[in-house]
PDB file of N, CA and C in Angstrom:
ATOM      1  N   UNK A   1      16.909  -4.849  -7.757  1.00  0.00           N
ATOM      2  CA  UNK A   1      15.560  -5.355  -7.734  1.00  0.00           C
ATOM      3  C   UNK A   1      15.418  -6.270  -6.518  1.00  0.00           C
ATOM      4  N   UNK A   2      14.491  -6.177  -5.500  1.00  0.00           N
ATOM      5  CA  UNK A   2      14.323  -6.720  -4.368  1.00  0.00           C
ATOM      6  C   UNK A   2      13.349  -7.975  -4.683  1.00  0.00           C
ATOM      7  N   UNK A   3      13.865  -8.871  -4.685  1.00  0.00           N
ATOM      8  CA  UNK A   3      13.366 -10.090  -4.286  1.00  0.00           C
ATOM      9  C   UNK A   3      12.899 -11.204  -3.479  1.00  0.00           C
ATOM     10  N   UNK A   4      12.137 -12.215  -3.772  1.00  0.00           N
ATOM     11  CA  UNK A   4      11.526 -13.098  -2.864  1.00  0.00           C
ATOM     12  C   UNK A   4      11.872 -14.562  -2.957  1.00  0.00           C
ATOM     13  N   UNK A   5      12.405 -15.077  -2.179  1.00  0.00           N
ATOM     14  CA  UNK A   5      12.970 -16.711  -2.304  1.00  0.00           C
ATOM     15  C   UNK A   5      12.115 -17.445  -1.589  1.00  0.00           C
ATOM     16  N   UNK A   6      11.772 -18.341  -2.234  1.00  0.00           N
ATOM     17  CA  UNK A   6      11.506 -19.174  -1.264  1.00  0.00           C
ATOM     18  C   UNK A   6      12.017 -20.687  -1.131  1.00  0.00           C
ATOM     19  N   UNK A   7      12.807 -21.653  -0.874  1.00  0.00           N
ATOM     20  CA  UNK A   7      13.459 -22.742  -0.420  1.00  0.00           C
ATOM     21  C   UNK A   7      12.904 -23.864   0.261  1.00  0.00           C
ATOM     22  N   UNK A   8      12.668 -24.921  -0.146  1.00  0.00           N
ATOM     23  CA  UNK A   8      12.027 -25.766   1.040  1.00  0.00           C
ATOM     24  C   UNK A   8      13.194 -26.940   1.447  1.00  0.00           C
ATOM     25  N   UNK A   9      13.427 -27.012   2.599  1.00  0.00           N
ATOM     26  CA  UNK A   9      14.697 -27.131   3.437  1.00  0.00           C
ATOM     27  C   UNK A   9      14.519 -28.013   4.295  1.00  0.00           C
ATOM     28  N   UNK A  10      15.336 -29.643   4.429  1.00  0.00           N
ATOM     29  CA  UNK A  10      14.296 -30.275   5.240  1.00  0.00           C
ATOM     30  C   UNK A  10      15.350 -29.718   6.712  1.00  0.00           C
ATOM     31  N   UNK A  11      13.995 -29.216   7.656  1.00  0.00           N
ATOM     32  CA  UNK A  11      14.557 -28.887   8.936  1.00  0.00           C
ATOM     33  C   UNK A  11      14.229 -29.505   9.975  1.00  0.00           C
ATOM     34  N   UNK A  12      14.844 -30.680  10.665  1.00  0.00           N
ATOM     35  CA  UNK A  12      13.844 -31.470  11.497  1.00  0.00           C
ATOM     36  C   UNK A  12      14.152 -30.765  13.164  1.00  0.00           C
ATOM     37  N   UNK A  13      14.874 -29.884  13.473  1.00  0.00           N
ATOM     38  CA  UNK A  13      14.992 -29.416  14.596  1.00  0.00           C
ATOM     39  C   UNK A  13      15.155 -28.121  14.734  1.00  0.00           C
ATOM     40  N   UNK A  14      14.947 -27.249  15.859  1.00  0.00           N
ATOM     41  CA  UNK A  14      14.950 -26.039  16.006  1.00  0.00           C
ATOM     42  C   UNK A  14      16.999 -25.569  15.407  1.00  0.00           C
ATOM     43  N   UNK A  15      17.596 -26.507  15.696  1.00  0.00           N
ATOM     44  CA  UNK A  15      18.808 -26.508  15.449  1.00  0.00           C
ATOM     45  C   UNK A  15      19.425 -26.479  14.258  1.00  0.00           C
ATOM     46  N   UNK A  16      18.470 -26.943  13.148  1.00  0.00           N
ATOM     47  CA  UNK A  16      18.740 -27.102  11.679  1.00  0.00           C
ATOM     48  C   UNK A  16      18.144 -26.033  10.909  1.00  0.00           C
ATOM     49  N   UNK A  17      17.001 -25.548  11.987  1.00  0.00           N
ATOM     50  CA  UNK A  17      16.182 -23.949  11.211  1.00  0.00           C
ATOM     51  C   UNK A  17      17.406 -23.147  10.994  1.00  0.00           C
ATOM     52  N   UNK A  18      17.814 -22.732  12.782  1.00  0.00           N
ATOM     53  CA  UNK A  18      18.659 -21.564  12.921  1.00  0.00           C
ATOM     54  C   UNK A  18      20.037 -21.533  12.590  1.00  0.00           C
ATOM     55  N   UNK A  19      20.602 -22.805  11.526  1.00  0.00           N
ATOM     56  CA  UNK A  19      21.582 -23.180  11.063  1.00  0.00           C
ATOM     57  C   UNK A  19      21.426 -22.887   9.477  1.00  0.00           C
ATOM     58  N   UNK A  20      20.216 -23.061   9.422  1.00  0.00           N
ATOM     59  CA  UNK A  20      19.692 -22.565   7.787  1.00  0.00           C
ATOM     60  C   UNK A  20      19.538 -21.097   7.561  1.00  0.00           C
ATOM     61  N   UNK A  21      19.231 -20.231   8.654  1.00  0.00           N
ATOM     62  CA  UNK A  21      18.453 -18.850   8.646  1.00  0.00           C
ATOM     63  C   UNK A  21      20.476 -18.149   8.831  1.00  0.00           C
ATOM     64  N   UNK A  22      21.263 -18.749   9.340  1.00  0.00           N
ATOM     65  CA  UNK A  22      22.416 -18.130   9.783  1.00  0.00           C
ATOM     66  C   UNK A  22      22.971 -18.370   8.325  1.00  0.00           C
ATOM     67  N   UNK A  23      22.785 -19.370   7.095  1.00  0.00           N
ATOM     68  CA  UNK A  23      23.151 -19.695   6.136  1.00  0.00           C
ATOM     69  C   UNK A  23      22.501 -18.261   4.813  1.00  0.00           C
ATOM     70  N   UNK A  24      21.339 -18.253   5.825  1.00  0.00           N
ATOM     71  CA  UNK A  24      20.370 -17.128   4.318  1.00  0.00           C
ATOM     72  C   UNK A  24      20.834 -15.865   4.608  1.00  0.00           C
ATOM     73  N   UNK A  25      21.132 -15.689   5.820  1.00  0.00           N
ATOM     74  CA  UNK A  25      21.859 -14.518   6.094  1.00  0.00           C
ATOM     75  C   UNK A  25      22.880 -13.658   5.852  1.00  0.00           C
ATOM     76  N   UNK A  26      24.175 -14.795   6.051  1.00  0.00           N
ATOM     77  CA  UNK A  26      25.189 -14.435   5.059  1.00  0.00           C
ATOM     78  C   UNK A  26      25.485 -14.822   4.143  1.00  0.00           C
ATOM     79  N   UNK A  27      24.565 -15.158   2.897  1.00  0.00           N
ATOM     80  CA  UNK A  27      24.811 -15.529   1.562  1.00  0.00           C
ATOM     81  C   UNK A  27      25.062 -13.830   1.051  1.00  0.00           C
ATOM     82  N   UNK A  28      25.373 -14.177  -0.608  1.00  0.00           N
ATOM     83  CA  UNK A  28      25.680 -12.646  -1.009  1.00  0.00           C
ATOM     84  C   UNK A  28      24.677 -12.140  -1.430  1.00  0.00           C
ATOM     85  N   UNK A  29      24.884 -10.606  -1.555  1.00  0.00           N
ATOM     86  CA  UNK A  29      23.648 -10.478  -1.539  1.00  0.00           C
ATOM     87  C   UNK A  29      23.732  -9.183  -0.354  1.00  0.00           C
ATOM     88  N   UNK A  30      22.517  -8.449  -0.690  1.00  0.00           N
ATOM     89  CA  UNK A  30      21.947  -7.426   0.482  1.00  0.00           C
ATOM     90  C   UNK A  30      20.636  -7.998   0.738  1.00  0.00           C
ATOM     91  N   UNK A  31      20.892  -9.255   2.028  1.00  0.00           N
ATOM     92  CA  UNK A  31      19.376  -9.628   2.657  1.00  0.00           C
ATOM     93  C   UNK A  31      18.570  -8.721   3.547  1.00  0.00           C
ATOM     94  N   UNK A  32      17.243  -8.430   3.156  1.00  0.00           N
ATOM     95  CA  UNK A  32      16.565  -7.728   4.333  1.00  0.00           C
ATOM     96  C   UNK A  32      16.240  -8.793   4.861  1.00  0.00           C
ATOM     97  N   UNK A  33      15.697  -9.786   4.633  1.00  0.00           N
ATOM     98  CA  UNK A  33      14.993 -10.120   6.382  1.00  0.00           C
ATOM     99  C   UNK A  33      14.361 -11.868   5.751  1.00  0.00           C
ATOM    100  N   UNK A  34      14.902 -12.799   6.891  1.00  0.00           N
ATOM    101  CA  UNK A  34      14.731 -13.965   6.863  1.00  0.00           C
ATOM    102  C   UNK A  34      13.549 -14.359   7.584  1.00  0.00           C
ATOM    103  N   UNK A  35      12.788 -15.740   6.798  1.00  0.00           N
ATOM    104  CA  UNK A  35      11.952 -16.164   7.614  1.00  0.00           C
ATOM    105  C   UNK A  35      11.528 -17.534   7.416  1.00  0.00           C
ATOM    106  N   UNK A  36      10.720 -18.651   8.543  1.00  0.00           N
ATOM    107  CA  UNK A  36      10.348 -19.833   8.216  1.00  0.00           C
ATOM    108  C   UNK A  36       9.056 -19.942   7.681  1.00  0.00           C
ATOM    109  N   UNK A  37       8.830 -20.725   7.232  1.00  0.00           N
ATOM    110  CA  UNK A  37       6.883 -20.637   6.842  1.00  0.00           C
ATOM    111  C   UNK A  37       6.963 -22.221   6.478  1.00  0.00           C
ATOM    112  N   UNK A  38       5.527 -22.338   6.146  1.00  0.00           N
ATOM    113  CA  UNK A  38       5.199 -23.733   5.722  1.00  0.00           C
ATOM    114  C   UNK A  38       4.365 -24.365   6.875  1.00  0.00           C
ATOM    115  N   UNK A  39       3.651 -25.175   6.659  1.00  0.00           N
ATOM    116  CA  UNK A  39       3.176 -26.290   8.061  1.00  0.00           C
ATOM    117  C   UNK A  39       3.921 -27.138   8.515  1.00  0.00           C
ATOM    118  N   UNK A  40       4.636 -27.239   8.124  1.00  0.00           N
ATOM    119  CA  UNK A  40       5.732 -28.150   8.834  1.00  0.00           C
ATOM    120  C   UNK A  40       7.037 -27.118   9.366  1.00  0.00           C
ATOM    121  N   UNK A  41       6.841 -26.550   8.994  1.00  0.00           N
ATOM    122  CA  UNK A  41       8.055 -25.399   9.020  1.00  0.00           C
ATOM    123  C   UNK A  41       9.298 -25.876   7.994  1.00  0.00           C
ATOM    124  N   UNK A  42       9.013 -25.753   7.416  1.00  0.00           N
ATOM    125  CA  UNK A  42      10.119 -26.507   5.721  1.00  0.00           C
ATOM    126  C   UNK A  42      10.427 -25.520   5.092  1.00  0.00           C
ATOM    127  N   UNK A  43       9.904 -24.476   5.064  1.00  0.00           N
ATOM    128  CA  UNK A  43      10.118 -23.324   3.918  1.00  0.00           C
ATOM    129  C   UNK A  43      11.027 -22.297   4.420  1.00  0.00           C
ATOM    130  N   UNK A  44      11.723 -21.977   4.012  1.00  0.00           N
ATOM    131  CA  UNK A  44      12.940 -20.919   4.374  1.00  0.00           C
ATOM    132  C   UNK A  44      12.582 -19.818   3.463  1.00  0.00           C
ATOM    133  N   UNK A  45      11.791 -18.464   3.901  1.00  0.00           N
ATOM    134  CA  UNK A  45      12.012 -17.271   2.940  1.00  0.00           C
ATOM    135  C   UNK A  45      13.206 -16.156   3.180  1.00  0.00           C
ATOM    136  N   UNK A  46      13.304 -16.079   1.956  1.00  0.00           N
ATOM    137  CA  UNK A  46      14.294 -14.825   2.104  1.00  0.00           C
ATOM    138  C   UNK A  46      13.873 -13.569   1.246  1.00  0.00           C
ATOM    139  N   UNK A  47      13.858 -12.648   1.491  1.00  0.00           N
ATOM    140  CA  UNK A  47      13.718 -11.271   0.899  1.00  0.00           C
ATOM    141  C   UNK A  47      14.814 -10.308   0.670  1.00  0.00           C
ATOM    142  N   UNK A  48      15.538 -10.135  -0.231  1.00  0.00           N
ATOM    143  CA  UNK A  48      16.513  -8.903  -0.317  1.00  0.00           C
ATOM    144  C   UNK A  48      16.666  -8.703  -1.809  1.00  0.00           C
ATOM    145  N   UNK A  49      18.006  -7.712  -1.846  1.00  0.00           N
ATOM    146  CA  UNK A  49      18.449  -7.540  -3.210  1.00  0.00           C
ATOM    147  C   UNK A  49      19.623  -7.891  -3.790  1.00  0.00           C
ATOM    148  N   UNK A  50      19.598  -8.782  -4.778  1.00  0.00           N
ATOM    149  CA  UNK A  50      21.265  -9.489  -5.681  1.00  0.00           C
ATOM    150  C   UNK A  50      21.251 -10.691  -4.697  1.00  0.00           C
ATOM    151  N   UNK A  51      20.160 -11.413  -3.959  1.00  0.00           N
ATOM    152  CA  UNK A  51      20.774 -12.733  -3.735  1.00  0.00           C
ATOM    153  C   UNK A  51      20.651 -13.398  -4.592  1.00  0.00           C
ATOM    154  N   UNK A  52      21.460 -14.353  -5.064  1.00  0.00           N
ATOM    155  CA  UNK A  52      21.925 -15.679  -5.407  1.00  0.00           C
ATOM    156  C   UNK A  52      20.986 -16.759  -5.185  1.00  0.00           C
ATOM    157  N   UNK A  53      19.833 -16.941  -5.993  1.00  0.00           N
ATOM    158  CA  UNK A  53      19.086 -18.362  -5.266  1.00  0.00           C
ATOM    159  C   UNK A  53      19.767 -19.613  -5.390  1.00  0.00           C
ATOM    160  N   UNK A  54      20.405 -19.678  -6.494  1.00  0.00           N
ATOM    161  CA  UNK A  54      21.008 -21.274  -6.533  1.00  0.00           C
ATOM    162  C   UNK A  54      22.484 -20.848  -5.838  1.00  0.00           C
ATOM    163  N   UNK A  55      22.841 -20.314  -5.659  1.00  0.00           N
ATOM    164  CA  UNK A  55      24.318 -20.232  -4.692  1.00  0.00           C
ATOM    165  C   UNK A  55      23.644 -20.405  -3.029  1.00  0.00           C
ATOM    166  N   UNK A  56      22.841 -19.755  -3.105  1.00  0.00           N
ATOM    167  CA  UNK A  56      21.786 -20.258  -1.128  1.00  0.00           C
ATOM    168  C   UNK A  56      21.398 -21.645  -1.570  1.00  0.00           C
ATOM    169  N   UNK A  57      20.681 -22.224  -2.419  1.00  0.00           N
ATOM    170  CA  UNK A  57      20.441 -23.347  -2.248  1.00  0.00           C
ATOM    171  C   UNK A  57      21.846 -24.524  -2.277  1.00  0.00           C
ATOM    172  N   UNK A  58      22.715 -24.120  -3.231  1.00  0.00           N
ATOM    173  CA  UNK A  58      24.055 -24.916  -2.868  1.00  0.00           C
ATOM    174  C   UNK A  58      24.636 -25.383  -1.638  1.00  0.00           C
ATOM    175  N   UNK A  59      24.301 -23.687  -0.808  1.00  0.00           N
ATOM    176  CA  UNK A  59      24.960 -23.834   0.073  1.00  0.00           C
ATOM    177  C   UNK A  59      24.012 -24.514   1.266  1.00  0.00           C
ATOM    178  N   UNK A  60      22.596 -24.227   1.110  1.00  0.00           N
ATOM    179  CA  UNK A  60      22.436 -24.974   1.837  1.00  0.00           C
ATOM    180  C   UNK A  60      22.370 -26.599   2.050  1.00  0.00           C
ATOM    181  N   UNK A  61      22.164 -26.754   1.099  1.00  0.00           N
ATOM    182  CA  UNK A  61      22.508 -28.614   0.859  1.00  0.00           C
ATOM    183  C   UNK A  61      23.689 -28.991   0.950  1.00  0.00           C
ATOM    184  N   UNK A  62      24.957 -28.608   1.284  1.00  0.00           N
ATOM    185  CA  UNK A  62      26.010 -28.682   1.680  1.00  0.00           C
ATOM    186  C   UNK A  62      25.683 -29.025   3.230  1.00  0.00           C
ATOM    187  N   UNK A  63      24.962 -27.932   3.965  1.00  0.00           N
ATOM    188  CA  UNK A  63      25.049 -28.064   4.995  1.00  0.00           C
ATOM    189  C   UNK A  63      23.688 -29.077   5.822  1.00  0.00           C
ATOM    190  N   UNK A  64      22.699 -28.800   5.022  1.00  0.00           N
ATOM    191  CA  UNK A  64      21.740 -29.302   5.615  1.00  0.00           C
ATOM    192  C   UNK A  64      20.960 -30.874   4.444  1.00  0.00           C
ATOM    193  N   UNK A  65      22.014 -30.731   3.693  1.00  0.00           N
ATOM    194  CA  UNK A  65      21.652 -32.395   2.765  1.00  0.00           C
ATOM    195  C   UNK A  65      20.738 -31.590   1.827  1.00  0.00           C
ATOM    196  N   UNK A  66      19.458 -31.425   1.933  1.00  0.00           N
ATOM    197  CA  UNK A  66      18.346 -31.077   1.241  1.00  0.00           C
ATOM    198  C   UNK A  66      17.598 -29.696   0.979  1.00  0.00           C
ATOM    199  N   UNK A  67      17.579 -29.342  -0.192  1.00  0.00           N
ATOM    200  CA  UNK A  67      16.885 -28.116  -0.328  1.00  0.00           C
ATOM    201  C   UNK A  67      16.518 -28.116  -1.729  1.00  0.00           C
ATOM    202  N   UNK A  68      15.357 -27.399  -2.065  1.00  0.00           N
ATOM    203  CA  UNK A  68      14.839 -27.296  -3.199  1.00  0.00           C
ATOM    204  C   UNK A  68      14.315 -25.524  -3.475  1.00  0.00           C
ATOM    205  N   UNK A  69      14.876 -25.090  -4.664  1.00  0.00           N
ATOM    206  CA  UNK A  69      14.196 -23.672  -4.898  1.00  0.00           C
ATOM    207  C   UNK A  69      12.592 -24.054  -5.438  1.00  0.00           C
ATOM    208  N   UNK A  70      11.475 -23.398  -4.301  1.00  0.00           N
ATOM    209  CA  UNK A  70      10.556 -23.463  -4.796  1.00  0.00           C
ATOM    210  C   UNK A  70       9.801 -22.338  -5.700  1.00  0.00           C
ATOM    211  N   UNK A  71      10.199 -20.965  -5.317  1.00  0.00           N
ATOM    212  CA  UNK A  71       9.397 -19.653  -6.187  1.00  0.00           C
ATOM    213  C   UNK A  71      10.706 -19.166  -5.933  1.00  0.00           C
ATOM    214  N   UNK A  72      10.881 -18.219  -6.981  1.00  0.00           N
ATOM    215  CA  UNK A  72      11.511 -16.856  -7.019  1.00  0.00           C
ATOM    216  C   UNK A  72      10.757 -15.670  -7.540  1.00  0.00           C
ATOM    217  N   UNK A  73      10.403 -14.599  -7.006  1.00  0.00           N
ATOM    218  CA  UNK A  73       9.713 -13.605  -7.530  1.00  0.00           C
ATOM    219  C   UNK A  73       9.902 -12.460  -7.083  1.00  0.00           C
ATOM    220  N   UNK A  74       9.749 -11.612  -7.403  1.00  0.00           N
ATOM    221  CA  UNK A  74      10.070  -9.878  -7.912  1.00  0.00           C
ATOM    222  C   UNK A  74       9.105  -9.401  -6.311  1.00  0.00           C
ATOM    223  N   UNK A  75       9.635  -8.619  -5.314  1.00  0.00           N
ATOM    224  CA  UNK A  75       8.580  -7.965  -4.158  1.00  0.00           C
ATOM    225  C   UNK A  75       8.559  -6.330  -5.271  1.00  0.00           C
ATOM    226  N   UNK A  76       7.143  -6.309  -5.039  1.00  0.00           N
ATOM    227  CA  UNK A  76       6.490  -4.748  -5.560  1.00  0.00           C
ATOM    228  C   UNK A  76       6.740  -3.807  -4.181  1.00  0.00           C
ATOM    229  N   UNK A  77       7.072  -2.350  -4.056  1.00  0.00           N
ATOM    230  CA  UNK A  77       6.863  -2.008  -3.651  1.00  0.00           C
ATOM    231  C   UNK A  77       5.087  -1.108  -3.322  1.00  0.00           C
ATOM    232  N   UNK A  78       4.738  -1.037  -2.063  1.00  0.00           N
ATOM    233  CA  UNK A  78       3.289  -0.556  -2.427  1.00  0.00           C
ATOM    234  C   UNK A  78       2.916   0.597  -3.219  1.00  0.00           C
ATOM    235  N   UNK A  79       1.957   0.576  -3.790  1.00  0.00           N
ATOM    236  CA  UNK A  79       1.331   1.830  -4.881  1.00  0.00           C
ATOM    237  C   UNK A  79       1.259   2.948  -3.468  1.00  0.00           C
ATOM    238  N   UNK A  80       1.763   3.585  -3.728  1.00  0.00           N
ATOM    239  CA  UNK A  80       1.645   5.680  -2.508  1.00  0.00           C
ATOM    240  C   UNK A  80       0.320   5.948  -3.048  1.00  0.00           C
ATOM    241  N   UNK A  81      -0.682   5.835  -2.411  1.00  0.00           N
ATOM    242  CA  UNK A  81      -1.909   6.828  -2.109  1.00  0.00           C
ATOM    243  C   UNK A  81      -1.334   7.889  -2.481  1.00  0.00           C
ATOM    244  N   UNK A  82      -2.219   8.463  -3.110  1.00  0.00           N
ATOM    245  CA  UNK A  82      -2.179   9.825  -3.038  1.00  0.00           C
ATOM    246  C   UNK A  82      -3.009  10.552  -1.828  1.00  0.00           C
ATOM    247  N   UNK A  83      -2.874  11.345  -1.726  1.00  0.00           N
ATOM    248  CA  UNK A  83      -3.423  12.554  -0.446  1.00  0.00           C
ATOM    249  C   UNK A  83      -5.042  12.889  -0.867  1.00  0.00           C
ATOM    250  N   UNK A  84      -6.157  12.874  -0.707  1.00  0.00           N
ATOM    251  CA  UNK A  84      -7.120  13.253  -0.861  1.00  0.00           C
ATOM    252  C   UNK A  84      -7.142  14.746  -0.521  1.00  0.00           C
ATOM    253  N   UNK A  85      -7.795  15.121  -1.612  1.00  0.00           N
ATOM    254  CA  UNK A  85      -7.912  16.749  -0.562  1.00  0.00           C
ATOM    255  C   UNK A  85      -9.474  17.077  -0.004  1.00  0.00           C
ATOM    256  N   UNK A  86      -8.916  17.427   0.956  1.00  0.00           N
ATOM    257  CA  UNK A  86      -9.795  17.705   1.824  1.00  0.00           C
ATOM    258  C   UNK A  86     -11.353  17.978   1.713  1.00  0.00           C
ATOM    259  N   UNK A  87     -12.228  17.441   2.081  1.00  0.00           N
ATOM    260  CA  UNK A  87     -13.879  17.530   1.635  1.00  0.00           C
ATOM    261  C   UNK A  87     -14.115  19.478   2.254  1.00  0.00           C
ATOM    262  N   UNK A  88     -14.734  19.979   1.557  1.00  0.00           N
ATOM    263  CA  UNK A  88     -15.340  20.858   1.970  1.00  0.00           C
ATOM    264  C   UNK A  88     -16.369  21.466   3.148  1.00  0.00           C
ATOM    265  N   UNK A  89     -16.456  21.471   4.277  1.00  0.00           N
ATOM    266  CA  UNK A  89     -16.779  21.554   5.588  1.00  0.00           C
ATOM    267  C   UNK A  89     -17.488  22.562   5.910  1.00  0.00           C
ATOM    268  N   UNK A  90     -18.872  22.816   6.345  1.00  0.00           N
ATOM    269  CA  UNK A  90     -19.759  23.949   6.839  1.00  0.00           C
ATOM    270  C   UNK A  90     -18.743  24.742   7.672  1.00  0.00           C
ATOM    271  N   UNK A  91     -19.410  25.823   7.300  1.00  0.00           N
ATOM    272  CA  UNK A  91     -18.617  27.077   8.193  1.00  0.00           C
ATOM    273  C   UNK A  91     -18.906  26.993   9.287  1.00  0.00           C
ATOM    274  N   UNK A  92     -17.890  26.838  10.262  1.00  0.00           N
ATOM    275  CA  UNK A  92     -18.579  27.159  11.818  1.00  0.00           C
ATOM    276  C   UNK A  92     -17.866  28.407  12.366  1.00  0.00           C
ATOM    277  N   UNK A  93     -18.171  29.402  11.634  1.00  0.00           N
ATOM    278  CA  UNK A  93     -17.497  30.760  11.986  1.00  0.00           C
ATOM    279  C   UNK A  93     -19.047  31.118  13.031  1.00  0.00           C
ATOM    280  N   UNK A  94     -18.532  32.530  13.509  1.00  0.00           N
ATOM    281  CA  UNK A  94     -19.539  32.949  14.407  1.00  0.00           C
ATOM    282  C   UNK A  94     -19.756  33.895  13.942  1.00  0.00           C
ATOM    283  N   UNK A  95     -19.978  34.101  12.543  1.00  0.00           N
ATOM    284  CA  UNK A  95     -20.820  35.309  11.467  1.00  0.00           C
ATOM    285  C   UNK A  95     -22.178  34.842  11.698  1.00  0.00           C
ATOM    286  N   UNK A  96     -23.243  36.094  12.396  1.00  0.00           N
ATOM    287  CA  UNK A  96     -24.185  35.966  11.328  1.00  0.00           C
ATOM    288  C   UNK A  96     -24.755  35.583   9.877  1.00  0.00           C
ATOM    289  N   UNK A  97     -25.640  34.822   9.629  1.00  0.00           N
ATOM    290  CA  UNK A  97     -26.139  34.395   8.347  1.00  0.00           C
ATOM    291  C   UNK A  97     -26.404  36.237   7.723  1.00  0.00           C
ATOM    292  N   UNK A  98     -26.302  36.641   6.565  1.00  0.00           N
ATOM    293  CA  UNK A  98     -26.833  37.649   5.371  1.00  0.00           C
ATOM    294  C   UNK A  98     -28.108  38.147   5.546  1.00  0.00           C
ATOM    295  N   UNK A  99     -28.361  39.170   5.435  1.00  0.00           N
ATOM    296  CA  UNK A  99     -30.085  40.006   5.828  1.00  0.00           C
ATOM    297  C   UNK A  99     -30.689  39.245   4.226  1.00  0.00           C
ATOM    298  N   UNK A 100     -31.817  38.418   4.183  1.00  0.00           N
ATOM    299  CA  UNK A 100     -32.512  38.814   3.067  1.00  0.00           C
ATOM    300  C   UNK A 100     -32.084  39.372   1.773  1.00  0.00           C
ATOM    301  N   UNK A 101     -32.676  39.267   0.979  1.00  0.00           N
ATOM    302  CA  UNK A 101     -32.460  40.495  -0.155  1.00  0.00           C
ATOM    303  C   UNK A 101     -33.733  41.143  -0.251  1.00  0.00           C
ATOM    304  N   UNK A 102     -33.477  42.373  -0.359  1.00  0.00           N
ATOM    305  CA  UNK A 102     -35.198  42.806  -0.755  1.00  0.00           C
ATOM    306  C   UNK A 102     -35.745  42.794  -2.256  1.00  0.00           C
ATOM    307  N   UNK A 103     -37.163  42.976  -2.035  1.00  0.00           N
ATOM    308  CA  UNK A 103     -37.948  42.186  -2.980  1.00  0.00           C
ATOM    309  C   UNK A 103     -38.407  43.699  -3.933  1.00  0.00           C
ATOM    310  N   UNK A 104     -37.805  44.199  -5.291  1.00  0.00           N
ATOM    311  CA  UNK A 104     -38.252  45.425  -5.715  1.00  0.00           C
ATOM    312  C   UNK A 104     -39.485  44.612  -6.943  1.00  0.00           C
ATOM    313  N   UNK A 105     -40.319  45.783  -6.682  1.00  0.00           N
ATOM    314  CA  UNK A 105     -41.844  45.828  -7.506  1.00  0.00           C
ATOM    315  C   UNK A 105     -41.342  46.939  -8.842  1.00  0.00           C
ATOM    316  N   UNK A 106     -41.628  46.582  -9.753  1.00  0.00           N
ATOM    317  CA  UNK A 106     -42.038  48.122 -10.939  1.00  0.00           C
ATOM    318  C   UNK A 106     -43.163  48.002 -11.414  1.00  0.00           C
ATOM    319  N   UNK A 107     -43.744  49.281 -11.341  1.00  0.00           N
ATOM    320  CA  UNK A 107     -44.920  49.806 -12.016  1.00  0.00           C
ATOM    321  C   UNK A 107     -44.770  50.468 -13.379  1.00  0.00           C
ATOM    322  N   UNK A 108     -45.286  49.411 -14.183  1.00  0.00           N
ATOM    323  CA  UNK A 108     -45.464  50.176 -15.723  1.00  0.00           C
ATOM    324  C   UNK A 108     -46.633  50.829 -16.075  1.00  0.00           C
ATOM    325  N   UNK A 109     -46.642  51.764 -16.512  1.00  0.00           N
ATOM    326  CA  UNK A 109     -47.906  52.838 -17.058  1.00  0.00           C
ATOM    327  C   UNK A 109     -47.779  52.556 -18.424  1.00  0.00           C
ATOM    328  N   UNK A 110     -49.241  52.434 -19.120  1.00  0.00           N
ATOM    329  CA  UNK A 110     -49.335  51.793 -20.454  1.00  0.00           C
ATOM    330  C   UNK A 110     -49.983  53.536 -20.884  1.00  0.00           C
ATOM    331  N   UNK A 111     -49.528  54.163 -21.993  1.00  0.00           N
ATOM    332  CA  UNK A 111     -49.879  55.798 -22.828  1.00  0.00           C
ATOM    333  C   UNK A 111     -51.408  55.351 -22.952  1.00  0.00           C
ATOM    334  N   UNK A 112     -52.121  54.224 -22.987  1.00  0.00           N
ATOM    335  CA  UNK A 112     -53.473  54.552 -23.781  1.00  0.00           C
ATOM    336  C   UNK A 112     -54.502  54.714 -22.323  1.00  0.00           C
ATOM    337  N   UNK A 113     -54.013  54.085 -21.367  1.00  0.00           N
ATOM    338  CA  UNK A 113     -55.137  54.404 -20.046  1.00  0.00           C
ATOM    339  C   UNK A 113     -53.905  54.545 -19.486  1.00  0.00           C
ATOM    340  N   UNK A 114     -53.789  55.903 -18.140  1.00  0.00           N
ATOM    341  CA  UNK A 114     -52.820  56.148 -17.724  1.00  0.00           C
ATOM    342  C   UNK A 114     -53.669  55.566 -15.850  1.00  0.00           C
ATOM    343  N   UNK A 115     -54.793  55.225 -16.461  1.00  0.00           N
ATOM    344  CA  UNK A 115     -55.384  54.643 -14.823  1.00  0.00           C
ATOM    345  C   UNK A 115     -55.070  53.117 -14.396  1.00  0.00           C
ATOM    346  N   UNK A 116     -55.148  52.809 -15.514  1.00  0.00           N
ATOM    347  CA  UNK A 116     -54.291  51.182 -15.447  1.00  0.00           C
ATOM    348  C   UNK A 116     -52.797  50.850 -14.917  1.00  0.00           C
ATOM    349  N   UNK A 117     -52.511  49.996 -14.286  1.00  0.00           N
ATOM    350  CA  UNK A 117     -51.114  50.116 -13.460  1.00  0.00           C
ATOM    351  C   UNK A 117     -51.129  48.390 -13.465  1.00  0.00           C
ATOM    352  N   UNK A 118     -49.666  48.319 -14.020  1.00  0.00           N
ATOM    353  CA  UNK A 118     -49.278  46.515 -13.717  1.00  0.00           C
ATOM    354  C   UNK A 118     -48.281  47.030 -12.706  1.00  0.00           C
ATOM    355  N   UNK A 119     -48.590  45.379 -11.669  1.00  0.00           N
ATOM    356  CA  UNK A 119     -46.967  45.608 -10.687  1.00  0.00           C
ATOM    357  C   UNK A 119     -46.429  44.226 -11.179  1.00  0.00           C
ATOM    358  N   UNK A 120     -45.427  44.045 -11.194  1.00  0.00           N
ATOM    359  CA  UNK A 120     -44.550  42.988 -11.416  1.00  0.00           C
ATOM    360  C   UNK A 120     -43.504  42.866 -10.105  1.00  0.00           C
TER     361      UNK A 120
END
């Protein structure tokens, strides 16, 4: 299960980040991918699978005095779209359009006047 750490780490120099990020790195664990966040830059994330949050935070307060686990949470992978199929599209063939249909009439003859004629 791939997970999300997040750590707030006091880092007061570019020197104490990349001493912390070399720490999230090789903790155990299969890390994908380290990062800083925060406005101050305090927050150390980590993303992978089977890390250890309180064994990273141990270790980092060993090295860097201070750290606190702030979230741990579960990364979703995204929902897969499905494929739409395809909208239905006017023909642009180079057929002629269909002749018409023609239009048939019948003439009924009624037995009592044979001079009378309906057309329908």
């Amino acid at each position: 299960m791939k997970q999300k750490i997040v750590i707030k780490v006091q880092m007061t120099c570019d020197k104490c980040r990349t001493k912390a990020m070399k720490i999230a790195v090789t903790s155990s664990g299969s890390v994908t991918s380290v990062g800083i966040e925060g406005t101050d830059k305090d927050q150390l994330v980590v993303i992978g699978e089977g890390v250890d949050s309180a064994c990273l935070t141990h270790s980092l307060r060993k090295k860097l005095c201070y750290a606190d686990i702030l979230t741990v949470e579960e990364v979703k992978p995204p929902a897969e779209q499905k494929p739409k199929p395809p909208e239905p599209t006017a023909c642009h063939c180079l057929c002629p359009p269909p002749p018409p249909r023609p239009m048939y009439c019948e003439v009924v003859y009624h037995d009592q006047n044979p001079n009378s004629c309906l057309t329908m």
